[in-house]
Protein backbone atom coordinates (compact mmCIF):
# COMPACT_ATOMS: atom_id res chain seq x y z
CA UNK A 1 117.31 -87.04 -8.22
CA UNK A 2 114.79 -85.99 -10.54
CA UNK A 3 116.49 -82.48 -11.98
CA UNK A 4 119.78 -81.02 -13.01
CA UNK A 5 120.96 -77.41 -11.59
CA UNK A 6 124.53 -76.41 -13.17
CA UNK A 7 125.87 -73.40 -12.08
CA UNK A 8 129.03 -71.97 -13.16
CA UNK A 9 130.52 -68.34 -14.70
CA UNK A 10 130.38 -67.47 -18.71
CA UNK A 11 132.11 -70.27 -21.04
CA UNK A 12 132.01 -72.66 -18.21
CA UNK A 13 130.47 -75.25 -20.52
CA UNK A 14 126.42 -75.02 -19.34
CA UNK A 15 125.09 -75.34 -22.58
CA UNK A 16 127.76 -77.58 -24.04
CA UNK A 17 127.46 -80.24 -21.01
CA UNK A 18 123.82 -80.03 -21.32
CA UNK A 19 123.85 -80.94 -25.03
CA UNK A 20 126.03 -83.95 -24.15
CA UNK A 21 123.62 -85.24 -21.34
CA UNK A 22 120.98 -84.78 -24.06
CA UNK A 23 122.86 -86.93 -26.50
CA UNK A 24 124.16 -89.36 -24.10
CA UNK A 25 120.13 -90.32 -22.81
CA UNK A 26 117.01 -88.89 -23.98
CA UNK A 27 115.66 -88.87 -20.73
CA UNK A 28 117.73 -85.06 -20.36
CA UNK A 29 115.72 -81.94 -21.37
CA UNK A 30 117.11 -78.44 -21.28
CA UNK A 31 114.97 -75.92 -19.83
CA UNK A 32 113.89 -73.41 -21.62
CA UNK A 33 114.55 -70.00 -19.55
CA UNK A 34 112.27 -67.12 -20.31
CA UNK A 35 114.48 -63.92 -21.45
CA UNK A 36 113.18 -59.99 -21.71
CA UNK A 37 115.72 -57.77 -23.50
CA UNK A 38 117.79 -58.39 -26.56
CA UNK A 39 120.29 -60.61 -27.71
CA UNK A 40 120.91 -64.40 -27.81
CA UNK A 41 118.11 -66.00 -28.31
CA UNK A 42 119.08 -69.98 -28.62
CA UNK A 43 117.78 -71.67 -25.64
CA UNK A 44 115.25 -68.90 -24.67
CA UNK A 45 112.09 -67.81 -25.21
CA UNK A 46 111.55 -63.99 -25.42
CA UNK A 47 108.52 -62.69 -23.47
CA UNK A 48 107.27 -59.26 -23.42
CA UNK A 49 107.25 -57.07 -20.05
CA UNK A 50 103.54 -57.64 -19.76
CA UNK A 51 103.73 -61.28 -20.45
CA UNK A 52 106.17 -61.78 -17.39
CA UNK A 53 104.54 -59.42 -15.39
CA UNK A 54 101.51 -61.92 -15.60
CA UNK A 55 103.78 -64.89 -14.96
CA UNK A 56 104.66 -63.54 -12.07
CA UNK A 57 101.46 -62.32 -10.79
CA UNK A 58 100.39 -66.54 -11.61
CA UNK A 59 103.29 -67.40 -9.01
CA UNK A 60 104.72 -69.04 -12.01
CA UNK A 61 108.19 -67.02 -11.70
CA UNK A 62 110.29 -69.29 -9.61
CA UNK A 63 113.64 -67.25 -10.10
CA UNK A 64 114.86 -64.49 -12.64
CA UNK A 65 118.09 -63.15 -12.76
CA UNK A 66 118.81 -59.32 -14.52
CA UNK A 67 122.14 -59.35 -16.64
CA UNK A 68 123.81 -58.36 -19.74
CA UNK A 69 120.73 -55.94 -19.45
CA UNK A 70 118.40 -58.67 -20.05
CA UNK A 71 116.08 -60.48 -17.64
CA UNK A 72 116.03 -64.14 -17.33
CA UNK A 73 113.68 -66.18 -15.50
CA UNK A 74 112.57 -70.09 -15.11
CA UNK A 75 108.87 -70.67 -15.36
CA UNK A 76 107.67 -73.22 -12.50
CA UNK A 77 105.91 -75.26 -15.71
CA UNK A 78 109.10 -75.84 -17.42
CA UNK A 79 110.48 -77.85 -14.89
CA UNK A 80 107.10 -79.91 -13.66
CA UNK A 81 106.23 -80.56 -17.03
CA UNK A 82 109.14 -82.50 -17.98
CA UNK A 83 109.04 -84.44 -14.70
CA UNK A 84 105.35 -85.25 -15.55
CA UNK A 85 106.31 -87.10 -18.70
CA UNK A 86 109.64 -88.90 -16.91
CA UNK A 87 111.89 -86.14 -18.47
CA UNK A 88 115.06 -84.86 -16.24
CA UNK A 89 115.20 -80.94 -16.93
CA UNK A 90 118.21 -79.61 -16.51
CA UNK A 91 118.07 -75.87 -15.86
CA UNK A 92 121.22 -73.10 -15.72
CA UNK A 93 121.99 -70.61 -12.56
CA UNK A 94 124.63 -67.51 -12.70
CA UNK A 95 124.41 -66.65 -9.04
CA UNK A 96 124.33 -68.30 -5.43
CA UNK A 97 121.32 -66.23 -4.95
CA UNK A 98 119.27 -67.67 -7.47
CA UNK A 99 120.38 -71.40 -6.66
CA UNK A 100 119.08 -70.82 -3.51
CA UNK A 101 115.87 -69.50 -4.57
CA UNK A 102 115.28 -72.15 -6.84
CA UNK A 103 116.14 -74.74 -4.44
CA UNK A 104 113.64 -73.12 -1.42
CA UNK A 105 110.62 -72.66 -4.36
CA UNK A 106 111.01 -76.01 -6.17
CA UNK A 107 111.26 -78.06 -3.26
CA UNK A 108 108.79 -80.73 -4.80
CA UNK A 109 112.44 -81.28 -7.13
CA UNK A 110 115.09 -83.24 -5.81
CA UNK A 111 117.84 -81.52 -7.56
CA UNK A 112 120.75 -82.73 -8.67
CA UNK A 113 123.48 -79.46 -8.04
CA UNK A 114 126.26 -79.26 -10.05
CA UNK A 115 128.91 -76.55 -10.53
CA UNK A 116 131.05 -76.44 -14.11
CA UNK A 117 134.19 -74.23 -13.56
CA UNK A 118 136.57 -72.54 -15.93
CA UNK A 119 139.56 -70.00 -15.42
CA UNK A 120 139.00 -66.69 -15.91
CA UNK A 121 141.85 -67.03 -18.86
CA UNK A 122 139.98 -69.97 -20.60
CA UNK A 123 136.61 -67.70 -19.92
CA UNK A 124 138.35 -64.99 -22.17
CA UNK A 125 139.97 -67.63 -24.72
CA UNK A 126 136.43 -69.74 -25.18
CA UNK A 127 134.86 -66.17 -25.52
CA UNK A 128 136.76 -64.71 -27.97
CA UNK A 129 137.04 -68.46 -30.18
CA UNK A 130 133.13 -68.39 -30.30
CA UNK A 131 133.09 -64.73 -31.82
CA UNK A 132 131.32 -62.89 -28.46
CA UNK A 133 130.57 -59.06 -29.06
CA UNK A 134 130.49 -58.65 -25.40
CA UNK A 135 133.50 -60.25 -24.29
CA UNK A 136 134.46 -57.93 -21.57
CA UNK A 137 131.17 -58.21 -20.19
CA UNK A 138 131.30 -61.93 -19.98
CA UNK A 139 134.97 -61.54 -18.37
CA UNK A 140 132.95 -58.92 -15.49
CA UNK A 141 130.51 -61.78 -14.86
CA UNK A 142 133.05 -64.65 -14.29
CA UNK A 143 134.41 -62.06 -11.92
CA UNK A 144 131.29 -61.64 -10.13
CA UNK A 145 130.61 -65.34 -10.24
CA UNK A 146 134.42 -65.93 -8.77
CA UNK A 147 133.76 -63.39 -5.88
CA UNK A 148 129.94 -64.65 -5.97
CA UNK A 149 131.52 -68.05 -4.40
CA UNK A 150 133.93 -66.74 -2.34
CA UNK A 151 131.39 -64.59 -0.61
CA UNK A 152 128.65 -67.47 -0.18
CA UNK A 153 128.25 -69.59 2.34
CA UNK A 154 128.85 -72.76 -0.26
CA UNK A 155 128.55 -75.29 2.58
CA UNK A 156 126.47 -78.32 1.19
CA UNK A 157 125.56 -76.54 -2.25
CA UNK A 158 126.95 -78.51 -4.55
CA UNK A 159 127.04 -82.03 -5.02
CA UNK A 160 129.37 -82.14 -8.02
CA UNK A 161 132.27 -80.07 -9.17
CA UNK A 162 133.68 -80.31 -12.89
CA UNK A 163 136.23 -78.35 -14.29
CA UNK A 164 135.24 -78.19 -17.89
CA UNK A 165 139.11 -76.87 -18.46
CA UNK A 166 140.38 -80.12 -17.79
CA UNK A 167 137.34 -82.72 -18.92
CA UNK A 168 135.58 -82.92 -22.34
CA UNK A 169 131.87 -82.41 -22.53
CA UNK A 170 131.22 -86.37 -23.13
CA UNK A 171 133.05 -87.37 -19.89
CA UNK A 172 131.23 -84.18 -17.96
CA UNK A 173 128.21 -85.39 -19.46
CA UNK A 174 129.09 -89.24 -18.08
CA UNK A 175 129.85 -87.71 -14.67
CA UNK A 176 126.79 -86.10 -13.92
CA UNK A 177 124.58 -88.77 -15.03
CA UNK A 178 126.42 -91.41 -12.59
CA UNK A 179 125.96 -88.78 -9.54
CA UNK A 180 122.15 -88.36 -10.66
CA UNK A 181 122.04 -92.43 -9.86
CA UNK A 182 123.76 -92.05 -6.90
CA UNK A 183 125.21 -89.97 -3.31
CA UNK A 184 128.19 -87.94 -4.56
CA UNK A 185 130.67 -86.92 -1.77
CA UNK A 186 129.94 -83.72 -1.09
CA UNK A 187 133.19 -81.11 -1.10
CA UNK A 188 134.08 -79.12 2.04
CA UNK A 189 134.45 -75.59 1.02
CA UNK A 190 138.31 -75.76 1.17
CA UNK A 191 138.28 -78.34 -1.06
CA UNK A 192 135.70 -76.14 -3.43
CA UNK A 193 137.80 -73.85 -3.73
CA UNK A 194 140.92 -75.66 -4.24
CA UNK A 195 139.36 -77.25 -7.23
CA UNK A 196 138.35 -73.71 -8.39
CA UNK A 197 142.01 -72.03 -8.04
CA UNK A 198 140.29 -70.01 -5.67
CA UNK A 199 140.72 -69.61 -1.73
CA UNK A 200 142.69 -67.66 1.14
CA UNK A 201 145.80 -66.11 0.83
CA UNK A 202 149.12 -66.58 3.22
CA UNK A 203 147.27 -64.50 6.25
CA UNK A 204 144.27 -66.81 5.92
CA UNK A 205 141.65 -63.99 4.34
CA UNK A 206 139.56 -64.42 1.09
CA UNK A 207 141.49 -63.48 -2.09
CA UNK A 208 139.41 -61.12 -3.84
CA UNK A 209 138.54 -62.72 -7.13
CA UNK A 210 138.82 -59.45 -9.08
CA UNK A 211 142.72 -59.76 -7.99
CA UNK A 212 143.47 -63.49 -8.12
CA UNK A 213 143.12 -63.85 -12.18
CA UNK A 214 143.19 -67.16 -12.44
């Protein structure tokens, strides 16, 4: 494996888990997503509309994702140029979607595919603790990210789920790092999302994930 995808809903634990791979081996650098709009700005670097515009028009834009009214996208350079040096970047993904994009355009990247899960409960707890202005916006994303799964075909995505409720960022971290060296069993969906707290009802049909509130 040679990259790092995690995917996983607001408060899942991206940024935290990726600051513990970084601490745990050097080799680990976070990618540093391009962001138009307003807002956060750790672990981003704000471009203009004209400045992605002519990223993209370069073929440079591998994937970029609107939310929060903001757009975020991963330049093509941010991941080759780590891998050039012997770095591992380790990018984040919101949305089956995107993952797939970024799988199909980076396919020079063996990619390590992780997913970090929360509750939508601990979501709303974690959100609240760090002092979020837009909490209920972060809740409507984990439920578009819960319903996001559940509406995917998930076969084969992921090579690695963590639930980031019920493992500390160190262990995560210690996790990842011993799938990257190896072939991680890879979960049927049932088993996906059984780990979630997601899945089918009595009748067998998909819960919606707007009405199972985990």
């Amino acid at each position: 494996m040679s990259a790092i995808v995690l995917y996983g809903p607001p408060t899942a634990g991206k940024d935290t888990v990726t600051a513990a791979l970084r601490s745990a081996d050097p080799r680990f650098e976070s990618v540093i997503k391009l962001k138009h709009g307003s807002g956060r700005s750790a672990g981003y670097r704000f471009v203009t509309a004209e400045e992605l515009d002519d990223l993209r028009h370069q073929g440079r834009i591998i994937v970029e994702t609107r939310r929060y009214g903001n757009i975020y996208a991963v330049d093509d350079l941010s991941l080759t140029q780590p891998q050039e040096r012997g770095l591992i970047p380790v990018t984040h993904i919101g949305n089956v979607t995107d993952m797939r994009t970024l799988l199909d355009r980076s396919r020079a990247t063996s990619w390590l595919r992780v997913l970090l899960w929360v509750p939508r409960n601990v979501c709303e707890a974690r959100s609240r603790e760090r002092g979020d202005t837009d909490t209920p916006k972060r809740l409507n994303a984990w439920d578009e990210t819960a319903q996001d799964v559940l509406d995917s075909d998930v076969r084969d995505l992921f090579d690695l789920v963590v639930r980031t409720d019920r493992t500390d960022p160190e262990t995560a971290a210690k996790q990842i790092a011993h799938a990257l060296e190896g072939a991680p069993d890879v979960l049927s969906t049932e088993e996906l999302f059984a780990t979630l707290g997601l899945g089918t009802d009595e009748s067998g049909a998909r819960r919606s994930a707007t009405r199972r509130r985990a």
